[in-house]
N, C-alpha and C. Protein backbone atom coordinates (compact mmCIF):
# COMPACT_ATOMS: atom_id res chain seq x y z
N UNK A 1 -20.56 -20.82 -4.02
CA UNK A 1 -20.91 -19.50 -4.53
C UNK A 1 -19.62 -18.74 -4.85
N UNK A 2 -19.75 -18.46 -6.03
CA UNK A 2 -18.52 -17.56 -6.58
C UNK A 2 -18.19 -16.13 -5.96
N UNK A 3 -17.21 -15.81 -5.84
CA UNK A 3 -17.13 -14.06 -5.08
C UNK A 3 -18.06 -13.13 -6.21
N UNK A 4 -18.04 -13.39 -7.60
CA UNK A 4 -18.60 -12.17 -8.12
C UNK A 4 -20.11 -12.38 -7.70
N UNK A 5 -21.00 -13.69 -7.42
CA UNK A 5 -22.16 -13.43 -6.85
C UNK A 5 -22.18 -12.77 -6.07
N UNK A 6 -21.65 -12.46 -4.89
CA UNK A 6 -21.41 -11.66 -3.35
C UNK A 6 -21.64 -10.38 -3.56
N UNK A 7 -20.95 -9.61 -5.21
CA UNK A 7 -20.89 -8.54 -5.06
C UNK A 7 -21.81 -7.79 -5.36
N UNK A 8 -21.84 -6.23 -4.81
CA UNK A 8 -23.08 -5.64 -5.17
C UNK A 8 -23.14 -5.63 -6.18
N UNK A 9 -24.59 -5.33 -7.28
CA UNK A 9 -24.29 -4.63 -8.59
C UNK A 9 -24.43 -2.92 -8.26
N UNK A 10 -24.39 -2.33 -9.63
CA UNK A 10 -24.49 -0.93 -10.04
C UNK A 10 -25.59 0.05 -9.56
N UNK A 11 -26.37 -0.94 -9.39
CA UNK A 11 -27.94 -0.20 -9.09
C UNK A 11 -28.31 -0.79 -7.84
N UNK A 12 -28.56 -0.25 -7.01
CA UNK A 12 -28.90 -0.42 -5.38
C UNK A 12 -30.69 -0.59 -5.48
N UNK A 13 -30.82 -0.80 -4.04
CA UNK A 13 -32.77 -0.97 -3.85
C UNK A 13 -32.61 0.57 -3.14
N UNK A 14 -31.80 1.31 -3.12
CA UNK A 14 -32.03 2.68 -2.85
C UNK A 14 -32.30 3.84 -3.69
N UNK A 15 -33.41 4.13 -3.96
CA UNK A 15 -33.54 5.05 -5.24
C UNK A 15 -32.61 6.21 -5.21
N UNK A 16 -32.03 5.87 -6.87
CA UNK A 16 -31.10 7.26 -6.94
C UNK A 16 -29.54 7.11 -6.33
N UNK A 17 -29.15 5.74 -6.06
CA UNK A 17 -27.96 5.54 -5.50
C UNK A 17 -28.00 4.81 -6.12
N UNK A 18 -26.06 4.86 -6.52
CA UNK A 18 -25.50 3.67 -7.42
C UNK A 18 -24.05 3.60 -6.93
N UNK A 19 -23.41 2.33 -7.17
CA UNK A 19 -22.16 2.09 -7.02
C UNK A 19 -21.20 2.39 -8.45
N UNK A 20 -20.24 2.42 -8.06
CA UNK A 20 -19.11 2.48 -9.06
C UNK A 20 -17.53 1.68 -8.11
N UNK A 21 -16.71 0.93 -8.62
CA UNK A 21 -15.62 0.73 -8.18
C UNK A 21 -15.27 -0.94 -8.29
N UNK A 22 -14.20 -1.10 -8.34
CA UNK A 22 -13.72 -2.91 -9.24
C UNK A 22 -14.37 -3.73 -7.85
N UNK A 23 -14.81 -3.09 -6.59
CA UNK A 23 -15.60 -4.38 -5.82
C UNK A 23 -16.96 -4.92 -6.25
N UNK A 24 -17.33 -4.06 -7.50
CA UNK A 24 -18.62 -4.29 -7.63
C UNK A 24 -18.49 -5.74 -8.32
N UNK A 25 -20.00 -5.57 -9.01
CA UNK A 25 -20.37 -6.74 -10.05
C UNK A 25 -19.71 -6.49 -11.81
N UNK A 26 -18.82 -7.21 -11.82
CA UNK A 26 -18.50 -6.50 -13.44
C UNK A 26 -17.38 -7.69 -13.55
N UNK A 27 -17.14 -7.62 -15.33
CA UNK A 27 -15.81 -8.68 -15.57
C UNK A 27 -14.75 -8.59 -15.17
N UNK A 28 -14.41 -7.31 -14.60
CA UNK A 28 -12.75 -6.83 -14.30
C UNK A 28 -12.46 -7.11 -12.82
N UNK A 29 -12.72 -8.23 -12.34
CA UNK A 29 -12.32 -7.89 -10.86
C UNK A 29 -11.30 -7.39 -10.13
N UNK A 30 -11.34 -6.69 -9.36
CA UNK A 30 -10.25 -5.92 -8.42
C UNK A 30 -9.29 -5.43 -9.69
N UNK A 31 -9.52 -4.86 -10.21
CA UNK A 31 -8.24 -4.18 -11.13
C UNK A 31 -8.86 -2.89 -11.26
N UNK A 32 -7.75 -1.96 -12.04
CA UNK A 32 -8.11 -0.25 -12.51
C UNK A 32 -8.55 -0.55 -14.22
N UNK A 33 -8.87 -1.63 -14.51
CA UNK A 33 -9.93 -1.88 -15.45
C UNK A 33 -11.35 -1.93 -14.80
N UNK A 34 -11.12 -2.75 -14.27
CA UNK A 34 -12.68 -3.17 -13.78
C UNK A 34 -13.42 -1.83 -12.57
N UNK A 35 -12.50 -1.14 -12.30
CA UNK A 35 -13.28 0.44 -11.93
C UNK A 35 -13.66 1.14 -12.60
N UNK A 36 -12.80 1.16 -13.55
CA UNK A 36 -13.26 2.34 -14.70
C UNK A 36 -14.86 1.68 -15.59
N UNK A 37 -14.67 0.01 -16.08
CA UNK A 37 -15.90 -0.72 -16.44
C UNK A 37 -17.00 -0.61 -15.61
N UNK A 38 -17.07 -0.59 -14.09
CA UNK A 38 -17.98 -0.50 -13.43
C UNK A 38 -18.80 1.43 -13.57
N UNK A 39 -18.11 2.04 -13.40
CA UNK A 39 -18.41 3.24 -13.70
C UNK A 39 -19.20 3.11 -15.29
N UNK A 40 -18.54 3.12 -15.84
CA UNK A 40 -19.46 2.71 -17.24
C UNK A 40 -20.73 2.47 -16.78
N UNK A 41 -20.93 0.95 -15.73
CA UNK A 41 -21.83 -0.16 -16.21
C UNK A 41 -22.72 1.02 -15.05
N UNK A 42 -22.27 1.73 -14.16
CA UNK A 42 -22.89 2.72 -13.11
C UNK A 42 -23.77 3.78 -14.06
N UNK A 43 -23.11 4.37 -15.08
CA UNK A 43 -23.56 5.74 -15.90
C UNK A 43 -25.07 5.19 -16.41
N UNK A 44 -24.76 3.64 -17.24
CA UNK A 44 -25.43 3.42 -17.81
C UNK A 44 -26.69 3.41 -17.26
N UNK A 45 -26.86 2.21 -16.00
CA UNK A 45 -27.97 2.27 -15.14
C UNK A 45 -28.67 3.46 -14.77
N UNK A 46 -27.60 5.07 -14.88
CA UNK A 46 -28.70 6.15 -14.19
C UNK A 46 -29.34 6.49 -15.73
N UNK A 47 -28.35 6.46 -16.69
CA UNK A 47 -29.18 6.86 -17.79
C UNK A 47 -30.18 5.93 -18.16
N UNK A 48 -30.16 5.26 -18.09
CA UNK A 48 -31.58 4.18 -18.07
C UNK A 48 -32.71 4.43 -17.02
N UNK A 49 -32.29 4.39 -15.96
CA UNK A 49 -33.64 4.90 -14.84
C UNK A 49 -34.08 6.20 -15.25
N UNK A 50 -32.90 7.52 -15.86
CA UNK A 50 -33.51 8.85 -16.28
C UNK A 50 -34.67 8.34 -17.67
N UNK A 51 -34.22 7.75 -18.69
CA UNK A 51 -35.16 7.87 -19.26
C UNK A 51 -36.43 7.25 -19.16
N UNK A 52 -36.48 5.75 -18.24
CA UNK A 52 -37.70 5.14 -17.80
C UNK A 52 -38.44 6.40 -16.82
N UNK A 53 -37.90 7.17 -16.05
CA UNK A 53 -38.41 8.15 -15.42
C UNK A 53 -38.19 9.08 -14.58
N UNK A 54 -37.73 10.54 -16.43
CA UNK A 54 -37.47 10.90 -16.11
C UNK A 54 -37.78 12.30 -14.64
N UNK A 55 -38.90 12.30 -14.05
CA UNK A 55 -39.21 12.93 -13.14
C UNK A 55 -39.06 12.07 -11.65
N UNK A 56 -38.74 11.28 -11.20
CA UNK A 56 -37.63 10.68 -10.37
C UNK A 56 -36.47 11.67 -10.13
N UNK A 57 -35.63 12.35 -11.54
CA UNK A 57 -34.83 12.58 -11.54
C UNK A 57 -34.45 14.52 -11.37
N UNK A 58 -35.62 15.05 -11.10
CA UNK A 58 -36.03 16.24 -10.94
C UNK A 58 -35.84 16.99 -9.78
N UNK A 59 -36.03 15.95 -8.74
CA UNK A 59 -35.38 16.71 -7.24
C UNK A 59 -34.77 16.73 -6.77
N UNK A 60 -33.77 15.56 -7.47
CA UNK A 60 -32.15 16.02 -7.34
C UNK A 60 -31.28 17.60 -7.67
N UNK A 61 -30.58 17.92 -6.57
CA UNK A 61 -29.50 18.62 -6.37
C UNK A 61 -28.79 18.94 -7.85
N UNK A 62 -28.52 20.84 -7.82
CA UNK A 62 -27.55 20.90 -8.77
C UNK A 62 -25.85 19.57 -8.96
N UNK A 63 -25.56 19.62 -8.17
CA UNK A 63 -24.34 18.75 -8.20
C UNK A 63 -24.85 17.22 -8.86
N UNK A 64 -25.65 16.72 -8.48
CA UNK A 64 -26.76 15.16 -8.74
C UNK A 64 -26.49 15.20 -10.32
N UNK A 65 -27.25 16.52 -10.62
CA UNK A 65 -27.05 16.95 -12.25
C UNK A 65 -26.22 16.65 -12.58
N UNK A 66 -24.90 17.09 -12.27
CA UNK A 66 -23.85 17.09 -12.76
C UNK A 66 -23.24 15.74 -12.67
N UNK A 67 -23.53 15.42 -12.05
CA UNK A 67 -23.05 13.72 -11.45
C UNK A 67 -23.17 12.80 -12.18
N UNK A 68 -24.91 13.06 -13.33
CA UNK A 68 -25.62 12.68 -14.04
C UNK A 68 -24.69 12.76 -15.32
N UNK A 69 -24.72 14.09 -15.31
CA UNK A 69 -23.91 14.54 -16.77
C UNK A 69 -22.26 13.93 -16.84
N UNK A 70 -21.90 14.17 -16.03
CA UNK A 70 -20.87 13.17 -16.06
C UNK A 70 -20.73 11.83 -16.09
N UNK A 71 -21.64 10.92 -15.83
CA UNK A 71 -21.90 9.36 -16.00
C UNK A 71 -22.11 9.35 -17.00
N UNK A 72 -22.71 10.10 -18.14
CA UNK A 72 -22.63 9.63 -19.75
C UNK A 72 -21.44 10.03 -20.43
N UNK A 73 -20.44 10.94 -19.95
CA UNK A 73 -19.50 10.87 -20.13
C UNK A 73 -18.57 10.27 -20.06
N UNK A 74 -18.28 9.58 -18.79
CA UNK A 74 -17.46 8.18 -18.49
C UNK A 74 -18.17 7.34 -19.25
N UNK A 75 -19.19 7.00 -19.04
CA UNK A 75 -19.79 6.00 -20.31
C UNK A 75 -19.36 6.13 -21.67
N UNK A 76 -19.33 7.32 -22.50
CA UNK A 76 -18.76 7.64 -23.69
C UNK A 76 -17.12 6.81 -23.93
N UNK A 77 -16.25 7.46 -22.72
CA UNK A 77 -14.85 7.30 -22.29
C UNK A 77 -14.96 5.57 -22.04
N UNK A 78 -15.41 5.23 -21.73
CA UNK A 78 -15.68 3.80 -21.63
C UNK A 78 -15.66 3.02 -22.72
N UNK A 79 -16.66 3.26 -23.61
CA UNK A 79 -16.43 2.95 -24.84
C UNK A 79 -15.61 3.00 -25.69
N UNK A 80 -14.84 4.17 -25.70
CA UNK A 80 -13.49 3.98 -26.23
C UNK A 80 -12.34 2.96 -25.72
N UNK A 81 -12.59 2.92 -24.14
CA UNK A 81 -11.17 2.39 -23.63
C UNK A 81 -11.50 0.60 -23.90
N UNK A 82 -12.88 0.14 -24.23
CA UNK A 82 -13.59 -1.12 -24.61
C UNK A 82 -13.01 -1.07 -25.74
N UNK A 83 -12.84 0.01 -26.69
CA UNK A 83 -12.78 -0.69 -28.64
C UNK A 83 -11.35 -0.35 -29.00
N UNK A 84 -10.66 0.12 -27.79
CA UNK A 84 -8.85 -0.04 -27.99
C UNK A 84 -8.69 -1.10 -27.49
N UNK A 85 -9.27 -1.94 -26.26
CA UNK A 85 -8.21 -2.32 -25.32
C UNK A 85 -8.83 -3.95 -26.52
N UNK A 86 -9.88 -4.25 -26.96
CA UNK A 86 -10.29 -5.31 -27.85
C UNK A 86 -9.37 -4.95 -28.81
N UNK A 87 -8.80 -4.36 -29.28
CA UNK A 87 -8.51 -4.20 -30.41
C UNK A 87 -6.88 -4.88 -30.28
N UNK A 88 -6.35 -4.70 -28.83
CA UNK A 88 -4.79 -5.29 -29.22
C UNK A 88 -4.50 -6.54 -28.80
């Protein structure tokens, strides 16, 4: 069994909790690539559970919000640092 099987992924069996950080499941292992990718691959998963449903996502905490709103942002930022870092 390979170490990246071992690792958690992004999305937990805990509703509403997610990981972010290069121990996770992602291509970048242990590097300050593969944290910043995991965060990405983190944003994505909440924005995906918000829109499968979004009232799940309703009794979360002002800050949660924000937490939220900021994961599509690193996601955005993500995408950029994906279509430079391919690019050289």
């Amino acid at each position: 069994m390979s170490s990246c099987a071992r690792r958690p992924s992004q999305k937990t069996p805990i509703s509403n909790f997610y990981l972010a950080g290069d121990y996770t499941k992602q291509k970048y292992l242990a590097s300050m690539e593969g944290a910043v990718y995991s965060g990405k691959l983190a944003a994505e998963k909440i924005i995906d559970d918000y829109a499968a449903n979004p009232a799940a996502f309703k009794s979360l905490s002002q800050p949660a919000l924000a937490a939220a709103s900021l994961a599509a942002s690193v996601t955005a930022a993500a995408e950029i640092v994906d279509k430079s870092s391919s690019s050289l």
